[in-house]
Protein backbone atom coordinates (compact mmCIF):
# COMPACT_ATOMS: atom_id res chain seq x y z
CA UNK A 1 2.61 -15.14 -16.65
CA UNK A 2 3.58 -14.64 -12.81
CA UNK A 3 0.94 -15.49 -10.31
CA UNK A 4 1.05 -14.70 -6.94
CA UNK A 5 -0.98 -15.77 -3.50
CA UNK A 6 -0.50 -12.44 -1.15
CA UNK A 7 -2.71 -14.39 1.28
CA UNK A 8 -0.43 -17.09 1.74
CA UNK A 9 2.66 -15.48 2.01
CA UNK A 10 1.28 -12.53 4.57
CA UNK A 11 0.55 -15.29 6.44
CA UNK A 12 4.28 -17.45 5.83
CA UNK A 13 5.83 -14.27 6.64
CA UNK A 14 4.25 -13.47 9.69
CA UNK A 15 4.25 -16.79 10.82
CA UNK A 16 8.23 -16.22 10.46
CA UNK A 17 8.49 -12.84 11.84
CA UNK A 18 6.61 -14.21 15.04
CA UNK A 19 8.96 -16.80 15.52
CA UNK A 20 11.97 -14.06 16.38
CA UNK A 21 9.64 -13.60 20.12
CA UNK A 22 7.05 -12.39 21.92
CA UNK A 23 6.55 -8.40 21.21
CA UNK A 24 3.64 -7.58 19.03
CA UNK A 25 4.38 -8.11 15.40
CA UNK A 26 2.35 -5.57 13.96
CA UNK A 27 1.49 -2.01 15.68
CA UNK A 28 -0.84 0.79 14.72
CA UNK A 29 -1.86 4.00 15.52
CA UNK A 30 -5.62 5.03 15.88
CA UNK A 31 -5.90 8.79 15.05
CA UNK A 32 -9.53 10.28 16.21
CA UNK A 33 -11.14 12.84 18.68
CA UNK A 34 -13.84 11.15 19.46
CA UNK A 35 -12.95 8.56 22.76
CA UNK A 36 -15.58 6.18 21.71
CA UNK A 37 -14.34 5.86 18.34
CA UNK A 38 -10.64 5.49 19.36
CA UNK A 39 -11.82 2.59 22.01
CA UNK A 40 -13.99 0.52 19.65
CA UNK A 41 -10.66 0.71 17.40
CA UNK A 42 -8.06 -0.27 19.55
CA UNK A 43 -10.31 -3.49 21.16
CA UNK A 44 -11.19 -4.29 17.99
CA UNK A 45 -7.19 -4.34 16.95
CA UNK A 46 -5.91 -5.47 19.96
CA UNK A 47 -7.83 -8.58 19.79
CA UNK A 48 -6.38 -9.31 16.22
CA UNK A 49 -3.31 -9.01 17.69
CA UNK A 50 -2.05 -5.56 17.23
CA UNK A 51 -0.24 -3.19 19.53
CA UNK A 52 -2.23 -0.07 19.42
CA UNK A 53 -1.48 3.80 19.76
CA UNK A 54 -3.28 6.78 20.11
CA UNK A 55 -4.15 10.07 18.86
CA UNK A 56 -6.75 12.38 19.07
CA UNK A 57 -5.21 15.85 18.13
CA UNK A 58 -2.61 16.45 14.61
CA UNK A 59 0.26 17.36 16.62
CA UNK A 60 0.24 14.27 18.54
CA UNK A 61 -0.56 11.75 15.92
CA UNK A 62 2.92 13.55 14.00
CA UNK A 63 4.66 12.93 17.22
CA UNK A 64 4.22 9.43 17.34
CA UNK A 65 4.21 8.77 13.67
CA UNK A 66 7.36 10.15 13.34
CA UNK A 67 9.00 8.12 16.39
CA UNK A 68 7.37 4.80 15.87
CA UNK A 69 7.84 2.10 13.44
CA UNK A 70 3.86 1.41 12.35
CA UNK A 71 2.04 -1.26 10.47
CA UNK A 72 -0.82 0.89 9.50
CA UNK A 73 -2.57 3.55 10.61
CA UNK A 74 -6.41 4.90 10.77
CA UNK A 75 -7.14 8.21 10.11
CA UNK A 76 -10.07 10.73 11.05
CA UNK A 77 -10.51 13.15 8.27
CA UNK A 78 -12.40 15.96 10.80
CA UNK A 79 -10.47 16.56 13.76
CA UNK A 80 -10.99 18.98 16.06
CA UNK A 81 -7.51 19.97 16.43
CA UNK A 82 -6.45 19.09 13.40
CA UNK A 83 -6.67 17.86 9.37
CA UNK A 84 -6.99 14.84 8.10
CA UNK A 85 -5.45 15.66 4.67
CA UNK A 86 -2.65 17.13 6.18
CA UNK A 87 -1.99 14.25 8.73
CA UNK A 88 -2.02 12.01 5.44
CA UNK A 89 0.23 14.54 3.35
CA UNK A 90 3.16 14.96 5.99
CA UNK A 91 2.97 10.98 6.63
CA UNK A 92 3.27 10.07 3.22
CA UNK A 93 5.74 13.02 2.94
CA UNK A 94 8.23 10.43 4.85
CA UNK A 95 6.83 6.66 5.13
CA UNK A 96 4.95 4.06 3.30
CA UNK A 97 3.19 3.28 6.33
CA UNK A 98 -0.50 2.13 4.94
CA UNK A 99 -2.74 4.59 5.73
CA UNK A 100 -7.11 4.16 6.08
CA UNK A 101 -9.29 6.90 6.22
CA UNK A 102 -12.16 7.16 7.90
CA UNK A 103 -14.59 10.06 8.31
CA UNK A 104 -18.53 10.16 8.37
CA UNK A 105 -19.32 11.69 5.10
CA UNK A 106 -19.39 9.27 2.22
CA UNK A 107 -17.88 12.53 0.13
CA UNK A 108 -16.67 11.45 -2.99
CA UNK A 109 -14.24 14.25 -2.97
CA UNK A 110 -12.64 13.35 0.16
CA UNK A 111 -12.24 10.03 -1.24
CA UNK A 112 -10.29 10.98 -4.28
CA UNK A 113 -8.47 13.54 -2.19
CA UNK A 114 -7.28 11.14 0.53
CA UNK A 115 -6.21 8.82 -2.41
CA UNK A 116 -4.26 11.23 -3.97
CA UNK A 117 -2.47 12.13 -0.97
CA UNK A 118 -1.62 8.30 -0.77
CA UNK A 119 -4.49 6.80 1.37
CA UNK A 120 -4.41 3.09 0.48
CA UNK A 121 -8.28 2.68 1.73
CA UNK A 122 -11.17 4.84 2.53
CA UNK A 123 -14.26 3.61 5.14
CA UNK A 124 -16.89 5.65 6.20
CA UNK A 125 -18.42 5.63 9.57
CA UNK A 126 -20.55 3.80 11.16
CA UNK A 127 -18.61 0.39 9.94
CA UNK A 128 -19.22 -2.61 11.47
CA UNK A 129 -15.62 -4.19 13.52
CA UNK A 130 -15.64 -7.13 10.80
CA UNK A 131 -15.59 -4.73 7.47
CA UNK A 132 -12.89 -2.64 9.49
CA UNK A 133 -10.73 -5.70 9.91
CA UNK A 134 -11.59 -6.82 6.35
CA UNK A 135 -10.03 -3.63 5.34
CA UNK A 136 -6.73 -3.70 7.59
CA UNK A 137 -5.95 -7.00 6.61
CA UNK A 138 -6.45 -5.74 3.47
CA UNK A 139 -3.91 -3.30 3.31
CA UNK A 140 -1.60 -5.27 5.51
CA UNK A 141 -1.20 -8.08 2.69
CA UNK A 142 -1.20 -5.23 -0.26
CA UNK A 143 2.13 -3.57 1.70
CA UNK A 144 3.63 -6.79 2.19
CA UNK A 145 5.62 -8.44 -0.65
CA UNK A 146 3.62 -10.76 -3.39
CA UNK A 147 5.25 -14.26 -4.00
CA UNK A 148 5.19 -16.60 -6.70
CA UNK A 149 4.01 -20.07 -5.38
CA UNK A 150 6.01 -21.73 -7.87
CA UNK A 151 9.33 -20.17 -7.94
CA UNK A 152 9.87 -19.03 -4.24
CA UNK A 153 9.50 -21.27 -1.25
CA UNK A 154 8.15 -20.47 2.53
CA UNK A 155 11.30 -20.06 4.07
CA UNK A 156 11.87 -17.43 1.40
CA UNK A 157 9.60 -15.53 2.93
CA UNK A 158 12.39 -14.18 5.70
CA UNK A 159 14.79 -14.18 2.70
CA UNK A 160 13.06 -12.24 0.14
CA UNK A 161 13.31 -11.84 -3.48
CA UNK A 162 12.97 -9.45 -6.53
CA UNK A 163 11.83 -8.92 -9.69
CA UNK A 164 13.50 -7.20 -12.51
CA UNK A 165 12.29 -5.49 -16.00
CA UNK A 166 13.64 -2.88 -18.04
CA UNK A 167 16.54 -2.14 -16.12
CA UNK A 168 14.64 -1.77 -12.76
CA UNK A 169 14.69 -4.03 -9.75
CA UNK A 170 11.65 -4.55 -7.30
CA UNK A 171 12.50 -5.49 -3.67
CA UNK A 172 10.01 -7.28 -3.33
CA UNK A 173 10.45 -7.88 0.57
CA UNK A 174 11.09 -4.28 1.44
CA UNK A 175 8.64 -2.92 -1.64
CA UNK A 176 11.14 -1.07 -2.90
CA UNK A 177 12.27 0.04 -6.07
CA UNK A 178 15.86 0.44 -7.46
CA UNK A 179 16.34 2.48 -10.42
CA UNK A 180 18.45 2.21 -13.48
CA UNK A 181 21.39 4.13 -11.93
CA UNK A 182 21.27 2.31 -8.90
CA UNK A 183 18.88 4.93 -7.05
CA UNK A 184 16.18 4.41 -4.53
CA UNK A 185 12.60 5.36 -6.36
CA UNK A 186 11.00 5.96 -2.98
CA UNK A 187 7.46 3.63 -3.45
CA UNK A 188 4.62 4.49 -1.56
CA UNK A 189 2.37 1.35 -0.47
CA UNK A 190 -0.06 2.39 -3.16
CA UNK A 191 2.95 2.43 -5.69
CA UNK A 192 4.13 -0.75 -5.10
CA UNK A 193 0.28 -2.15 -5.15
CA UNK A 194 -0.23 -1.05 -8.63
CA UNK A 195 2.96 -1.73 -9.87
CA UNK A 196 2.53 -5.54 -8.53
CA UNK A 197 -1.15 -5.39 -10.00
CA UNK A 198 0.50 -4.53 -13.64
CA UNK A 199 3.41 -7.08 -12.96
CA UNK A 200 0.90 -10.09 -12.40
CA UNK A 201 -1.08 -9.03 -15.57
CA UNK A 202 1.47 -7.91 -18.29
CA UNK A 203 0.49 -7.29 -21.84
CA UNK A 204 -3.32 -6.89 -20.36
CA UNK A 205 -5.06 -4.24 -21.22
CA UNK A 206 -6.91 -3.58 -17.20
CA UNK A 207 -9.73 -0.78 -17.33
CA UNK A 208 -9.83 1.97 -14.37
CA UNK A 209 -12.09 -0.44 -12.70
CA UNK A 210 -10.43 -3.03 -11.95
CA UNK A 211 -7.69 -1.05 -11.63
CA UNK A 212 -9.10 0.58 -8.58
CA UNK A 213 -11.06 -2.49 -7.49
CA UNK A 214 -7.89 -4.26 -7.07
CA UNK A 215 -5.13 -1.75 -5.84
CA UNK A 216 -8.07 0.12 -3.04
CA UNK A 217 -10.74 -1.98 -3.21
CA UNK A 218 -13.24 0.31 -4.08
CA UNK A 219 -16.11 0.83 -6.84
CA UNK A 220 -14.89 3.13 -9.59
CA UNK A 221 -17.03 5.89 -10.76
CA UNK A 222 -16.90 7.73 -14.45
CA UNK A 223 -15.71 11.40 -12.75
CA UNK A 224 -13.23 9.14 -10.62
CA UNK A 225 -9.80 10.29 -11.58
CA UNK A 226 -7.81 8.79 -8.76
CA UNK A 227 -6.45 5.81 -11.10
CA UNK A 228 -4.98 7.96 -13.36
CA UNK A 229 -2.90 10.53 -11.14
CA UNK A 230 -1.49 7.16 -9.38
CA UNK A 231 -0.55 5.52 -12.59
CA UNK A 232 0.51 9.32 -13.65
CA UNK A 233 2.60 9.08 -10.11
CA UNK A 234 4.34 6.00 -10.77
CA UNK A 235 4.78 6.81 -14.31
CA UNK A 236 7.51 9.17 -13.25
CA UNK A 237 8.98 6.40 -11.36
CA UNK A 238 9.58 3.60 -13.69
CA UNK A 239 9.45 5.23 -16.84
CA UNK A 240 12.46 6.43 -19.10
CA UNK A 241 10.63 9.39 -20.19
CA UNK A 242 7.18 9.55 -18.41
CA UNK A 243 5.77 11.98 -21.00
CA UNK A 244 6.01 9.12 -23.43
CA UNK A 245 5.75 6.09 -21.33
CA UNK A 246 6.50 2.65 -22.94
CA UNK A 247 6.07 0.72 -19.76
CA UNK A 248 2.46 1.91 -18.57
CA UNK A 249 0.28 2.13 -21.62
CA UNK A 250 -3.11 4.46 -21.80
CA UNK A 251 -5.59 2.78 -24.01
CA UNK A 252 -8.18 5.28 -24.61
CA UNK A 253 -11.28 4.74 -23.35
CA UNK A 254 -10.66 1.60 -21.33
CA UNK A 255 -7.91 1.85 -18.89
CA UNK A 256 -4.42 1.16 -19.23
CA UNK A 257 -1.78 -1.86 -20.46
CA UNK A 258 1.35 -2.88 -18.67
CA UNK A 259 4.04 -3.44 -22.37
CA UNK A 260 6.57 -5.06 -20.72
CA UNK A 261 6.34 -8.87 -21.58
CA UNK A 262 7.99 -10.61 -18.38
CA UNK A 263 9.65 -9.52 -15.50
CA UNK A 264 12.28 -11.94 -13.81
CA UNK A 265 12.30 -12.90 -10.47
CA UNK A 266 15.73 -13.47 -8.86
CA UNK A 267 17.02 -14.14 -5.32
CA UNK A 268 18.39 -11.49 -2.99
CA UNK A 269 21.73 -13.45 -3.06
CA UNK A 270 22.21 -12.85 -6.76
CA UNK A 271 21.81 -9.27 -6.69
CA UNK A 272 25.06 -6.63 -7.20
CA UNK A 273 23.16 -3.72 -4.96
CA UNK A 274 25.35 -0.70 -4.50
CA UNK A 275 22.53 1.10 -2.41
């Protein structure tokens, strides 16, 4: 079975990344009205090292967004000029830049609306600087590439690899996916997550729980559906026929099970990519 360390190698390939110079590695944008808000986020960044934007109204957070290449960004549901959703939907519409939402109503609604949309996390205010942090970092090492301790080395980390099963190929250092005829599959972050989570545990059956535990996070409850229109999402992605998937199994009651045995992991170098 493949295991992985995300941990380490966020932290091998930033370590690498950093060595290129001195401009700020990582950069995100802080989208909220209120002032306060957007200044307890951007100290709170900028002292872990980020290069922070800002936003306080829909049109200007699409501005920037669209013009800038982010690391993650933070997202006020309830804007006064402005929605949240539709921030999220228009982002998503065109990057897999991770995306947190945060809004002062613990709505369960919003929650499983903002995932839908592609959200990969969800924090309600107020939040204390460490659990924000926790949650970046959190989301930083779910967009960035998994490695396998035992089969790729730290210096790989600049070089990459990829993983291959049933006629698919997973960049794993761009999280991309390349399909069958040789077409980009377009992964969001939260694609990529859950396809890595079934990679790591294949012929496992994994219930909605930890399912959501481990791609968000978060605490699943019974009238959660979020788990199943991602895995319905990326169904049409990897499958051959997603109306009768043979990669992403549903096992009734529990959760689902990832069928195929092992995927192989092979070095950029050895790949024939006419993308």
């Amino acid at each position: 079975m493949l295991k992985v360390n995300a941990t380490v190698y966020l932290r091998e390939f930033l370590i690498v990344c950093h060595l290129g110079g001195g401009v700020p590695l990582l950069k995100a944008l802080v989208i909220d009205d209120e002032v306060s808000v957007r200044s307890l986020l951007r100290n709170c960044l900028e002292t872990d090292g980020f290069s922070v934007l800002e936003a306080a109204t829909e049109n200007e957070a699409l501005d920037i967004a669209a013009r800038t290449d982010l690391s993650v960004i933070t997202l006020d549901l309830y804007l006064a000029e402005g929605d949240g959703l539709s921030i999220a939907r228009r982002i998503r519409g065109r990057s897999n830049v991770p995306i947190i939402m945060v809004t002062g109503r613990d709505d369960p609604i919003d929650r499983v609306v903002g995932l839908e949309l592609g959200a990969d996390d969800y924090i309600t205010k107020p939040f204390h600087v460490r659990e924000f942090l926790a949650r970046v970092h959190s989301v930083l090492r779910r967009s960035l590439p998994s490695q396998p301790q035992s089969e790729l080395s730290t210096g790989d980390a600049a070089n990459g690899g990829a993983m291959q099963f049933d006629g698919l190929t997973l960049l794993l250092d761009q999280f991309e996916l390349i399909g069958r005829q040789g077409e980009r599959c377009g992964l969001t972050t939260a694609d990529f997550t859950l396809l890595m989570v079934f990679l790591e545990n294949p012929k496992q059956v994994l219930s909605r729980e930890q399912l959501l535990k481990k791609v968000a996070g978060l605490e699943w409850e019974p009238t959660d559906r979020s788990i199943d229109n991602r895995v319905a999402r990326l169904r049409k992605k990897i499958e051959r026929d997603p109306d009768h998937p043979q990669l992403i199994k549903t096992v009734r009651g529990i959760g689902y099970l990832f069928a195929w045995a092992t995927a192989s992991l092979v070095n950029m170098s050895d790949l024939d990519l006419n993308t």
